[in-house]
PDB file of N, CA and C in Angstrom:
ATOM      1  N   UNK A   1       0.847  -1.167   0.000  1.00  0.00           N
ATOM      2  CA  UNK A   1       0.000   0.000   0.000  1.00  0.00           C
ATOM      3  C   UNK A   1       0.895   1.233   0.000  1.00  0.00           C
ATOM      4  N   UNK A   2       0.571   2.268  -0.743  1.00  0.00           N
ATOM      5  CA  UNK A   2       0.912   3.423  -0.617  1.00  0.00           C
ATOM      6  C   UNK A   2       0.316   4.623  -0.979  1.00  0.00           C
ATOM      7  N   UNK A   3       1.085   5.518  -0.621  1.00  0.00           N
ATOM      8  CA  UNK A   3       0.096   7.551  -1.028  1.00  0.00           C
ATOM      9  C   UNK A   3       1.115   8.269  -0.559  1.00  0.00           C
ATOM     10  N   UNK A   4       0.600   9.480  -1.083  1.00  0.00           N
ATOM     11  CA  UNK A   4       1.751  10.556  -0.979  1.00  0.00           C
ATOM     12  C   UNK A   4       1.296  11.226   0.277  1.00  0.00           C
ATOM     13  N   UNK A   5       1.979  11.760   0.718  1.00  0.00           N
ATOM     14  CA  UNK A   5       1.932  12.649   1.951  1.00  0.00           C
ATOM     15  C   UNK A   5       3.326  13.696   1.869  1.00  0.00           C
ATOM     16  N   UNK A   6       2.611  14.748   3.032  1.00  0.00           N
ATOM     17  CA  UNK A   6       3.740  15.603   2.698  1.00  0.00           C
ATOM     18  C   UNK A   6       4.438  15.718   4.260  1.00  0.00           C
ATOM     19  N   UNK A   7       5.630  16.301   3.999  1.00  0.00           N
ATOM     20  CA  UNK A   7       6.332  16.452   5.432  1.00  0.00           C
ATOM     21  C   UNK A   7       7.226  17.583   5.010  1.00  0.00           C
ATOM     22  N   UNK A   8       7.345  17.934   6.436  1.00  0.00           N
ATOM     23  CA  UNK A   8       8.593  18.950   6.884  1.00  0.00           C
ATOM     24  C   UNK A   8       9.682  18.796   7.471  1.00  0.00           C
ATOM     25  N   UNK A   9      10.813  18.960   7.085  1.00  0.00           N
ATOM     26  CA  UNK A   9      11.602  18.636   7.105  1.00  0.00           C
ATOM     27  C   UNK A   9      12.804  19.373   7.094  1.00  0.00           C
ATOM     28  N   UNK A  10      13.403  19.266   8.426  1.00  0.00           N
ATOM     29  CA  UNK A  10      14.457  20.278   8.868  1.00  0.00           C
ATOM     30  C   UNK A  10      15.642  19.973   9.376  1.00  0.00           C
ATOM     31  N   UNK A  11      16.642  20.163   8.119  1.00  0.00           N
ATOM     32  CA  UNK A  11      17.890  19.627   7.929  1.00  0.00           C
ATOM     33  C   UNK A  11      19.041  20.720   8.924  1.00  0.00           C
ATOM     34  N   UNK A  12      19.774  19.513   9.579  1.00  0.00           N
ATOM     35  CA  UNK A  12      20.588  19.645  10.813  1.00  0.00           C
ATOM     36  C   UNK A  12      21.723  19.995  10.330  1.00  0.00           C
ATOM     37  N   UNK A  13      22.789  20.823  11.131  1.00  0.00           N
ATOM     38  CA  UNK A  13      24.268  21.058  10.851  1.00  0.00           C
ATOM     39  C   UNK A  13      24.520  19.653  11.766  1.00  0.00           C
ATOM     40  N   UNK A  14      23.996  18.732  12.342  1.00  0.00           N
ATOM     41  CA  UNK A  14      24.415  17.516  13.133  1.00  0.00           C
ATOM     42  C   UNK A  14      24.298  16.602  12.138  1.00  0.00           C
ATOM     43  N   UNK A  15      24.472  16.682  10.324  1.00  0.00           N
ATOM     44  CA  UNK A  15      23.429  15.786   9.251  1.00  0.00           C
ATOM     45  C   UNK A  15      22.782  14.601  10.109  1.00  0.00           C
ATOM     46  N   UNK A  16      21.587  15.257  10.807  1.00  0.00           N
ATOM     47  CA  UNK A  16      20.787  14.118  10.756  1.00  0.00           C
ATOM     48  C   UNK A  16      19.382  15.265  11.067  1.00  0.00           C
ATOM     49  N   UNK A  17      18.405  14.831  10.115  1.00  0.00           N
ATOM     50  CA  UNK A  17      17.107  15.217   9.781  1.00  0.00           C
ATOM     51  C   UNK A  17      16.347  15.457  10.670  1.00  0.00           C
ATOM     52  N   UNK A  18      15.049  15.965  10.750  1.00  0.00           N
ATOM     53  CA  UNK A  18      13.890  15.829  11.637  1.00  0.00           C
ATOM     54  C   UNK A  18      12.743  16.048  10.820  1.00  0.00           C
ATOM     55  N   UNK A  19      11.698  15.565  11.184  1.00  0.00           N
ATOM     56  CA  UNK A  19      10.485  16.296  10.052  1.00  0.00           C
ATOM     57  C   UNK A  19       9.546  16.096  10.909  1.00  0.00           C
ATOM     58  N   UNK A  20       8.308  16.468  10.586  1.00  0.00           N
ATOM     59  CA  UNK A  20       6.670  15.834  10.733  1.00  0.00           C
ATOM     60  C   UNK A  20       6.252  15.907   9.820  1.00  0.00           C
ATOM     61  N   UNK A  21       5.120  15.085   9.920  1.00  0.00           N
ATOM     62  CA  UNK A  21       3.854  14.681   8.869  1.00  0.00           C
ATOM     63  C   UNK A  21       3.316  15.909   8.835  1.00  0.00           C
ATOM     64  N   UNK A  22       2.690  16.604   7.560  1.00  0.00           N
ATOM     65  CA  UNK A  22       1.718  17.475   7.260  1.00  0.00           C
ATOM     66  C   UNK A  22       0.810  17.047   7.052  1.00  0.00           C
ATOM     67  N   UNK A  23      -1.020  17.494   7.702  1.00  0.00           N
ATOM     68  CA  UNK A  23      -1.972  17.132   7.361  1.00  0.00           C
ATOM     69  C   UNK A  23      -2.363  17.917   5.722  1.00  0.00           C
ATOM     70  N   UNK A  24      -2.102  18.909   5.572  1.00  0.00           N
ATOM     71  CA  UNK A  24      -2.294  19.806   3.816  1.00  0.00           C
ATOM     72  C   UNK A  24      -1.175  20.971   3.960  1.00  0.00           C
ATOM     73  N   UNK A  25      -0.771  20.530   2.720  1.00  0.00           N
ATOM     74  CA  UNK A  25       0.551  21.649   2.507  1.00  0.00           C
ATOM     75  C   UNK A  25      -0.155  23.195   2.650  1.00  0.00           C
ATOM     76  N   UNK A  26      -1.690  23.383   2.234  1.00  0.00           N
ATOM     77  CA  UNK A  26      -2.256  24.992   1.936  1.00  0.00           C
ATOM     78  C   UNK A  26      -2.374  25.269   3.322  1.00  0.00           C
ATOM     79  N   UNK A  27      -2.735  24.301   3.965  1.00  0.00           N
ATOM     80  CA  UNK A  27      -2.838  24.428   5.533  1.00  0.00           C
ATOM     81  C   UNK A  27      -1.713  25.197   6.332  1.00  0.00           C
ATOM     82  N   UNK A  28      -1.125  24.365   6.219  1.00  0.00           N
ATOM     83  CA  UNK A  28       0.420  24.866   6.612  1.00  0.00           C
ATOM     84  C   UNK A  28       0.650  25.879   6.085  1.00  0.00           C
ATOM     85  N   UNK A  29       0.776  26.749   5.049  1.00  0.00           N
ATOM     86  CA  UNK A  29       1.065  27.840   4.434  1.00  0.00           C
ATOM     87  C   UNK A  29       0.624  28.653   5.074  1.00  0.00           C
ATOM     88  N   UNK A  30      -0.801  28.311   5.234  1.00  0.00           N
ATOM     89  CA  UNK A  30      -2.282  29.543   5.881  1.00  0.00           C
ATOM     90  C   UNK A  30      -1.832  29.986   7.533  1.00  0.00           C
ATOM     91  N   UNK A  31      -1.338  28.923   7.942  1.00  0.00           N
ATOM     92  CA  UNK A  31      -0.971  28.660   9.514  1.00  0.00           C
ATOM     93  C   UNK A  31       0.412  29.538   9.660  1.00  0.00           C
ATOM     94  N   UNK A  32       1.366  29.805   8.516  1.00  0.00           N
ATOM     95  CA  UNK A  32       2.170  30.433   8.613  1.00  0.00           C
ATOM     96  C   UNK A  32       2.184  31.996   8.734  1.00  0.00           C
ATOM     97  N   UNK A  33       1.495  32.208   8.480  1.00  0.00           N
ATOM     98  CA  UNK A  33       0.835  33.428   8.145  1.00  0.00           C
ATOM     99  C   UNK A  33      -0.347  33.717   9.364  1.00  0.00           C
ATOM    100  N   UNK A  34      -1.161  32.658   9.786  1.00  0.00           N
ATOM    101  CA  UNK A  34      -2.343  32.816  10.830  1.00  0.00           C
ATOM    102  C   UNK A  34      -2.001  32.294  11.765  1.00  0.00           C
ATOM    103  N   UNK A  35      -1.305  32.670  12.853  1.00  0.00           N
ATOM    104  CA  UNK A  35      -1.072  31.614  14.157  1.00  0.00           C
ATOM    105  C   UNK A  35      -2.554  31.243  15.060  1.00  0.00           C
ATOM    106  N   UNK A  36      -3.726  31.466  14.426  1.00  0.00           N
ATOM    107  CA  UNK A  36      -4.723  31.049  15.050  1.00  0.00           C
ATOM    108  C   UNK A  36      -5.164  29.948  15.302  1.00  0.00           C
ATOM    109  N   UNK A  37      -4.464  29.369  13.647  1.00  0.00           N
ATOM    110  CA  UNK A  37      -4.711  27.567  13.374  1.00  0.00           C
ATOM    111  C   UNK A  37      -4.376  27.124  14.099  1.00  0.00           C
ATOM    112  N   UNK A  38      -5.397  26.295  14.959  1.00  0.00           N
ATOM    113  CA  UNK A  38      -4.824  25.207  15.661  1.00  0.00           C
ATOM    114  C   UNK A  38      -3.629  24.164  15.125  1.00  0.00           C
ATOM    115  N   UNK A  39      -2.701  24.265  16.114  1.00  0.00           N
ATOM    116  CA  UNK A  39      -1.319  23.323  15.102  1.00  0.00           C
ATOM    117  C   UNK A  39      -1.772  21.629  14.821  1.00  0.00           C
ATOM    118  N   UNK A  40      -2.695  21.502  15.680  1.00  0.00           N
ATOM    119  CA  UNK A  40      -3.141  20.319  15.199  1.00  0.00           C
ATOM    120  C   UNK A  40      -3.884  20.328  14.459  1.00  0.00           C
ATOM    121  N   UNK A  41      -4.334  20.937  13.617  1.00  0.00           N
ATOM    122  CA  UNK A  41      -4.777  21.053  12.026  1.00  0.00           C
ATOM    123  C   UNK A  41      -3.827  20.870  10.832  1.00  0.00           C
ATOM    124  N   UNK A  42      -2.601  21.405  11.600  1.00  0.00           N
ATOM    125  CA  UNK A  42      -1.267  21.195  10.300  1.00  0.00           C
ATOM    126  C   UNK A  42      -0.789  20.132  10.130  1.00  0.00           C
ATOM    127  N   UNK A  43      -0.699  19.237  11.516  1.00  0.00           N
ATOM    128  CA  UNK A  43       0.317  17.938  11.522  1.00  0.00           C
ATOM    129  C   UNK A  43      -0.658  17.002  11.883  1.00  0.00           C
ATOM    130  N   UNK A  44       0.055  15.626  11.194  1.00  0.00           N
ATOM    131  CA  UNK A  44      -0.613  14.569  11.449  1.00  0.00           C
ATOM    132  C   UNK A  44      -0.900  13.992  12.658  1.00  0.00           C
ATOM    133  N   UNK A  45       0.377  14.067  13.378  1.00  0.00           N
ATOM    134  CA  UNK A  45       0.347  13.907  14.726  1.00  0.00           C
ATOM    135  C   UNK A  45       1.405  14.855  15.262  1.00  0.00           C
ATOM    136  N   UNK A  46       1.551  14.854  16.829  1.00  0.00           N
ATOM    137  CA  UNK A  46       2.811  15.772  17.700  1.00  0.00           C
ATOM    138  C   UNK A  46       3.643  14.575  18.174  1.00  0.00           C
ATOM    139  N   UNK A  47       4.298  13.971  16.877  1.00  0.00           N
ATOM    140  CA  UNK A  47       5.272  13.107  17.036  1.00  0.00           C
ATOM    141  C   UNK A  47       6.510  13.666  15.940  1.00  0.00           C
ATOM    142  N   UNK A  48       7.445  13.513  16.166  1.00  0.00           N
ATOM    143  CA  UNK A  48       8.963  14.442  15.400  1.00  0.00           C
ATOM    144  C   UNK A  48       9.422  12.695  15.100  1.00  0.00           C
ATOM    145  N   UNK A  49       9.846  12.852  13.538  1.00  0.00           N
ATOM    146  CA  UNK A  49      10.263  11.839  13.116  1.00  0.00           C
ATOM    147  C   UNK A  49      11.870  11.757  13.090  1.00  0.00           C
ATOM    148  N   UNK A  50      12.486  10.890  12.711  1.00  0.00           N
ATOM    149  CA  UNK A  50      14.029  10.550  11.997  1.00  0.00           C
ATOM    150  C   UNK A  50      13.884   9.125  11.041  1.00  0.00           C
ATOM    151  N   UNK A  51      15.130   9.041  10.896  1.00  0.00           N
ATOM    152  CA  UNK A  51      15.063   7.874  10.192  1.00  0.00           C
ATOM    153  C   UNK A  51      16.373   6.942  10.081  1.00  0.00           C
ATOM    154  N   UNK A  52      16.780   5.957   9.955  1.00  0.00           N
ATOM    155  CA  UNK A  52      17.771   5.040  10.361  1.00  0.00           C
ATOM    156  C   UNK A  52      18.912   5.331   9.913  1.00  0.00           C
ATOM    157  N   UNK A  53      18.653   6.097   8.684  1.00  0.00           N
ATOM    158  CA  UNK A  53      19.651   6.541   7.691  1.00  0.00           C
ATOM    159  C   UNK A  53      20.425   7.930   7.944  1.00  0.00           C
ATOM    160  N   UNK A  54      19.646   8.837   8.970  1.00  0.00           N
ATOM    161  CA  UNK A  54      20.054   9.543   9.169  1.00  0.00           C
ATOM    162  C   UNK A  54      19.410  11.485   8.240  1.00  0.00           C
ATOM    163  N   UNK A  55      19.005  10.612   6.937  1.00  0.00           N
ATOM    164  CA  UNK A  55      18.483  11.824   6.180  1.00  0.00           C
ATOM    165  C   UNK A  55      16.426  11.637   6.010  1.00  0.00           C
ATOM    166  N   UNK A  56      16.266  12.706   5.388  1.00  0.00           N
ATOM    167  CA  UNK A  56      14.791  12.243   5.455  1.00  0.00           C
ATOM    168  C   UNK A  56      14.420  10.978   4.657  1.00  0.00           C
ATOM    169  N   UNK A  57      15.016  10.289   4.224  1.00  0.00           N
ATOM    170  CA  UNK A  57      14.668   9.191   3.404  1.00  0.00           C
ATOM    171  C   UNK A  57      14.710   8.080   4.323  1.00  0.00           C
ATOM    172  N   UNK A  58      14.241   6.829   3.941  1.00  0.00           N
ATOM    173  CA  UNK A  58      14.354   5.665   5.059  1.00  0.00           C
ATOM    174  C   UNK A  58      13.376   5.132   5.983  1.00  0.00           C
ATOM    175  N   UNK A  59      13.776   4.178   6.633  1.00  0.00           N
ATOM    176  CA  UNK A  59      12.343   4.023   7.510  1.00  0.00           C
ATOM    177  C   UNK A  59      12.444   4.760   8.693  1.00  0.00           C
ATOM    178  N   UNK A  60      10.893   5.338   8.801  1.00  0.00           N
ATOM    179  CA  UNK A  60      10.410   6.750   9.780  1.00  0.00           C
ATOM    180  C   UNK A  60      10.558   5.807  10.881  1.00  0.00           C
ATOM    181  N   UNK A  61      11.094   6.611  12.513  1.00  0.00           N
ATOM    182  CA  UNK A  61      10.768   6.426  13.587  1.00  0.00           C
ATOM    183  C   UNK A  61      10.777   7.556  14.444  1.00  0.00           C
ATOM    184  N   UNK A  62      10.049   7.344  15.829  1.00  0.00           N
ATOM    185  CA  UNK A  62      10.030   8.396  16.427  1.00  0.00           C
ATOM    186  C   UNK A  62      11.101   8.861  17.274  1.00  0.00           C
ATOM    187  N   UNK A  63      11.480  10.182  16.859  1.00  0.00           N
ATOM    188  CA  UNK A  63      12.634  10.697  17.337  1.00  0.00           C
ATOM    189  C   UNK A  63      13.213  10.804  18.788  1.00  0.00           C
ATOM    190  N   UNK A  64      14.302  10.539  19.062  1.00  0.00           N
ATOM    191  CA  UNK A  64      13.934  10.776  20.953  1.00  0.00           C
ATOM    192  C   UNK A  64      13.920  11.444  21.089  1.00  0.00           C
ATOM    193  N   UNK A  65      13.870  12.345  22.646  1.00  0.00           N
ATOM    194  CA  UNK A  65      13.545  13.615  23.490  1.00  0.00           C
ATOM    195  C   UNK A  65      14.589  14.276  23.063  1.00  0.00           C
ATOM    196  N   UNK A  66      15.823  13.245  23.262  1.00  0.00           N
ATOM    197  CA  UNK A  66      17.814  13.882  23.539  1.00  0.00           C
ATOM    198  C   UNK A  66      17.866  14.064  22.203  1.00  0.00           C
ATOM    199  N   UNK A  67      17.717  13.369  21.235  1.00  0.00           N
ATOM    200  CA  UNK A  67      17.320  13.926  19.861  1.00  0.00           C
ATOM    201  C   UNK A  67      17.051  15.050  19.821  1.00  0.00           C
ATOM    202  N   UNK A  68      15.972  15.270  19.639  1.00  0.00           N
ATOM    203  CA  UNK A  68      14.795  16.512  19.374  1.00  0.00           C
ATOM    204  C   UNK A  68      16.099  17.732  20.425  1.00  0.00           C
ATOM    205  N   UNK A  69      16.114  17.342  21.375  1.00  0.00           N
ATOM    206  CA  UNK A  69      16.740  18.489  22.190  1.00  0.00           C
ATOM    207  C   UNK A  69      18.399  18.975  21.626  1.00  0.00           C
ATOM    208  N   UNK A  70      19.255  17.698  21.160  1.00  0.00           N
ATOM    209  CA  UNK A  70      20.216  18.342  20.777  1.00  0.00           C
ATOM    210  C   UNK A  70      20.309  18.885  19.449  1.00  0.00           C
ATOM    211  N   UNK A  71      19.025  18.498  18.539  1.00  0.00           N
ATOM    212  CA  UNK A  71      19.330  19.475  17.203  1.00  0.00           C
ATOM    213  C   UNK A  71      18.641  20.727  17.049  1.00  0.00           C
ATOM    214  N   UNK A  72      17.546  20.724  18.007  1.00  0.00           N
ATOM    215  CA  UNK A  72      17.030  21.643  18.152  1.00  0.00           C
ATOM    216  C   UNK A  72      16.669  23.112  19.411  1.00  0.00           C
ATOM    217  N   UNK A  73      17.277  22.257  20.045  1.00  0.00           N
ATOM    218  CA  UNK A  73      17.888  22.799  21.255  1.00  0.00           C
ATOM    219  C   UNK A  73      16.451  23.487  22.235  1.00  0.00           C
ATOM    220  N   UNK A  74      15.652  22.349  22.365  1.00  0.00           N
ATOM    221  CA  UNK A  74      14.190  22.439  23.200  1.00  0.00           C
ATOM    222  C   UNK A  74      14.110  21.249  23.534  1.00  0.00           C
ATOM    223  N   UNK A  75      13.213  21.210  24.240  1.00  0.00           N
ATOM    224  CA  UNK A  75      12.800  20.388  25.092  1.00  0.00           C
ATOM    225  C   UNK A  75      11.555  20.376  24.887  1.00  0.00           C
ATOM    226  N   UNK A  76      10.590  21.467  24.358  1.00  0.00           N
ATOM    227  CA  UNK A  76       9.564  21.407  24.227  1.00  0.00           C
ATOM    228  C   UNK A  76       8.867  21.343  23.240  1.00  0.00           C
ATOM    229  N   UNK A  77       7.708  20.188  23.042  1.00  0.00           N
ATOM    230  CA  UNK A  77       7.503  19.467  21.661  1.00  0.00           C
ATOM    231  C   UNK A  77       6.683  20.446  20.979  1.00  0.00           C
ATOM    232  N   UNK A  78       5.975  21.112  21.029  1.00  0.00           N
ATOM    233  CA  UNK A  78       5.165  21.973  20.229  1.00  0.00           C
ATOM    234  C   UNK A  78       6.155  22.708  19.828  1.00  0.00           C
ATOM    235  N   UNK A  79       7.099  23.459  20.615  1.00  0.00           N
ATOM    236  CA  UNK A  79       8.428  24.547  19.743  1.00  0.00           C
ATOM    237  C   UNK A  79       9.059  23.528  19.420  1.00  0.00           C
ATOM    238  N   UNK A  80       9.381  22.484  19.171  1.00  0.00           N
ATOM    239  CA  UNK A  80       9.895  22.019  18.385  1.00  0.00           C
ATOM    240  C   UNK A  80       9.998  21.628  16.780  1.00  0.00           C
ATOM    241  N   UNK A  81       8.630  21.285  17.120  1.00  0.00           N
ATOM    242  CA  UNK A  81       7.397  21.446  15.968  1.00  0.00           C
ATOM    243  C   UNK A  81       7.373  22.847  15.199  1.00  0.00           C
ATOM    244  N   UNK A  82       6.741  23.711  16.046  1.00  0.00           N
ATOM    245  CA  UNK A  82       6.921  24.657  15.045  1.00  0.00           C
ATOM    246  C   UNK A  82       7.728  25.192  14.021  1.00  0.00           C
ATOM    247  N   UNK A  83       9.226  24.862  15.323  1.00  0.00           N
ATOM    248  CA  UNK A  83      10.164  24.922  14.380  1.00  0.00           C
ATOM    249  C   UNK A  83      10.710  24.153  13.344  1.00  0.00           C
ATOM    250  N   UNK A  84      10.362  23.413  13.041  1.00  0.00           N
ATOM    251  CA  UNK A  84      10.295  21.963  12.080  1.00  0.00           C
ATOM    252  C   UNK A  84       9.506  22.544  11.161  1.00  0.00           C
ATOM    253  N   UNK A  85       8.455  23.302  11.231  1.00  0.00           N
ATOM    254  CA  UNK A  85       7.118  24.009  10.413  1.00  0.00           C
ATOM    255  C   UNK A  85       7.814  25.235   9.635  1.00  0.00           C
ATOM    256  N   UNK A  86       7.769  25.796  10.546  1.00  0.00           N
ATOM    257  CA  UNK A  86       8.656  27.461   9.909  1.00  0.00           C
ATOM    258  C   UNK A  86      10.173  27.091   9.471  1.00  0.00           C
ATOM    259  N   UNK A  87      11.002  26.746   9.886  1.00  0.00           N
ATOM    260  CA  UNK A  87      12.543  26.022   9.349  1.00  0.00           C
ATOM    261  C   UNK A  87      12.563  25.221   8.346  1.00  0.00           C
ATOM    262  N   UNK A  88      11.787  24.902   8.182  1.00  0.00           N
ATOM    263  CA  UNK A  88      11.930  23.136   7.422  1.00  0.00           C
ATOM    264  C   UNK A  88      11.570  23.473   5.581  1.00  0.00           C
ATOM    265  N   UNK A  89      11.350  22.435   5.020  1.00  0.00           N
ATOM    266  CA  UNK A  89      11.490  22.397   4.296  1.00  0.00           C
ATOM    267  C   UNK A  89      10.204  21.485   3.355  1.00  0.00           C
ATOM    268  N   UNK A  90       9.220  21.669   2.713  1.00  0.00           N
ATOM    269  CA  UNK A  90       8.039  21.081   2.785  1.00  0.00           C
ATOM    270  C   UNK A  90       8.142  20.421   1.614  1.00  0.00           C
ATOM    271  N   UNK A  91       8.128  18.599   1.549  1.00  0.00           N
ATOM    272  CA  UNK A  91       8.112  17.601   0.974  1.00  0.00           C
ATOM    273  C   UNK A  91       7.165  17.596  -0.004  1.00  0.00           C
ATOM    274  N   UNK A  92       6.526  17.157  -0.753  1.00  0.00           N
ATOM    275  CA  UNK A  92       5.971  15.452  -1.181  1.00  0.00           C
ATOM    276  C   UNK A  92       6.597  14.315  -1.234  1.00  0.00           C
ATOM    277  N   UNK A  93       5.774  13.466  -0.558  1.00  0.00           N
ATOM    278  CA  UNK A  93       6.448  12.339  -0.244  1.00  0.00           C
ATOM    279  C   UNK A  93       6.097  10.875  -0.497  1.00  0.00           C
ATOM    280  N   UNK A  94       6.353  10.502  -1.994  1.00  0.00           N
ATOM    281  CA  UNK A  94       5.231   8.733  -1.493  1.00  0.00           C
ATOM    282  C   UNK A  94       5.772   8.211   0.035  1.00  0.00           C
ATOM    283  N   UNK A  95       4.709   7.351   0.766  1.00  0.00           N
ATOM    284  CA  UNK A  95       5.356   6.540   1.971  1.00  0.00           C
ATOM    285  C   UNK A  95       4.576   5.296   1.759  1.00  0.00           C
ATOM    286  N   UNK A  96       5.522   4.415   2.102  1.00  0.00           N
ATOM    287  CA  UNK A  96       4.880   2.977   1.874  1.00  0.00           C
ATOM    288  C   UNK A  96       4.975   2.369   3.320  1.00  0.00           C
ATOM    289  N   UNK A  97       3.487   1.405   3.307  1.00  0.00           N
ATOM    290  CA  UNK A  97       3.487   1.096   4.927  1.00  0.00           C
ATOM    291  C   UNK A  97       3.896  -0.747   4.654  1.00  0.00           C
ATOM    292  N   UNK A  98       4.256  -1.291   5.167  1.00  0.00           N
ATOM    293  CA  UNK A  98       4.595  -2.595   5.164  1.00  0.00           C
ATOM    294  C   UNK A  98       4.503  -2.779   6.944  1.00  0.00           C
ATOM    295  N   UNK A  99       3.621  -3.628   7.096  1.00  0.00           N
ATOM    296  CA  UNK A  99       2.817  -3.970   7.977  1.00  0.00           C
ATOM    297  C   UNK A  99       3.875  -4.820   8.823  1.00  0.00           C
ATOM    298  N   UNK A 100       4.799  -5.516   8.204  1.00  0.00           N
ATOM    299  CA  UNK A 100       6.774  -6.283   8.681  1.00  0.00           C
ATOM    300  C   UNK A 100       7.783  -4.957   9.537  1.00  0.00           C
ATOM    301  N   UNK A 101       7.817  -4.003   8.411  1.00  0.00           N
ATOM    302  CA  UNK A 101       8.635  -3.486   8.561  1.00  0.00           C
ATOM    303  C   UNK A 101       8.056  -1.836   8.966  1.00  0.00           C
ATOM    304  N   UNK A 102       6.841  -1.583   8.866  1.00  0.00           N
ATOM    305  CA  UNK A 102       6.833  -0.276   9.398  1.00  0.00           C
ATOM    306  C   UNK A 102       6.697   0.916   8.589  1.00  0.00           C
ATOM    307  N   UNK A 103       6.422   1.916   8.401  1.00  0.00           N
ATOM    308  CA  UNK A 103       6.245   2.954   7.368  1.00  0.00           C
ATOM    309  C   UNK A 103       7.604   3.329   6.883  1.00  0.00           C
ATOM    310  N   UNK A 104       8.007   3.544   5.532  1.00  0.00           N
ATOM    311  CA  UNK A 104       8.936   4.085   5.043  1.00  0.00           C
ATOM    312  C   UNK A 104       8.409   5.571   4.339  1.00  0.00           C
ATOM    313  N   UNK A 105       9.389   5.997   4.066  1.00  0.00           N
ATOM    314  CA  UNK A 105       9.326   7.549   3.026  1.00  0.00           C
ATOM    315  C   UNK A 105      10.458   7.404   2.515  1.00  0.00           C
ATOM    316  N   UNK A 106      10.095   7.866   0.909  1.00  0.00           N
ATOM    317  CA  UNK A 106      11.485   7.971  -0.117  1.00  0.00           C
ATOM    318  C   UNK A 106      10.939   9.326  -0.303  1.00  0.00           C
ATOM    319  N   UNK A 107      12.136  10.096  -1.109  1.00  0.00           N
ATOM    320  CA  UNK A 107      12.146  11.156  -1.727  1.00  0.00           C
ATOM    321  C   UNK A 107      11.452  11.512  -3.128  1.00  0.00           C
ATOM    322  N   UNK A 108      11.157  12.644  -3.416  1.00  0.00           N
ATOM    323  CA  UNK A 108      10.801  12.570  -4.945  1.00  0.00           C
ATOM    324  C   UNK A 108      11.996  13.479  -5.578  1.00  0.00           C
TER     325      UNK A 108
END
């Protein structure tokens, strides 16, 4: 199974990635501009991804805390997020789920 989805994606001077899932790229745009949007309208979930490989490509997992904190230098997941939102860099993305191995994302 697969579909495209989009993500954000915010490349480290540590080369190693971070992103989240976008629920609609126009969304996100609108939200940039309107801080009214609830942020959980933009993202799929308030989970910060990585990936094994190190870049946004590869199979997605959830990032740790010490992660999240040393590339981004918070502790706190919504500013983290945001900053992943406003910093980052906004995908399309096929992701394929394999039910073995777990969701992947390649690049386009």
């Amino acid at each position: 199974m697969s579909k495209v989805t989009y993500k954000s994606v915010f490349k480290s001077e540590h080369n190693s990635d971070l992103f989240v899932y976008v629920e609609n790229a126009d969304l996100l745009n609108k939200w940039k501009s309107d801080s009214t949007i609830p942020l959980a309208q933009v993202v799929q979930s308030f989970d910060i991804f990585d990936t094994d490989t190190g870049s946004h490509t590869g199979k997605a997992s959830k990032a740790s805390r010490q992660t999240i904190s040393n590339i981004l230098d918070t502790n706190d997941l919504d500013r983290a997020i945001k900053k992943i939102l406003v910093e980052g860099e906004l995908i399309k993305a096929p992701v394929a789920v394999n039910k073995a191995h777990g969701m992947y994302v390649s690049s386009v």
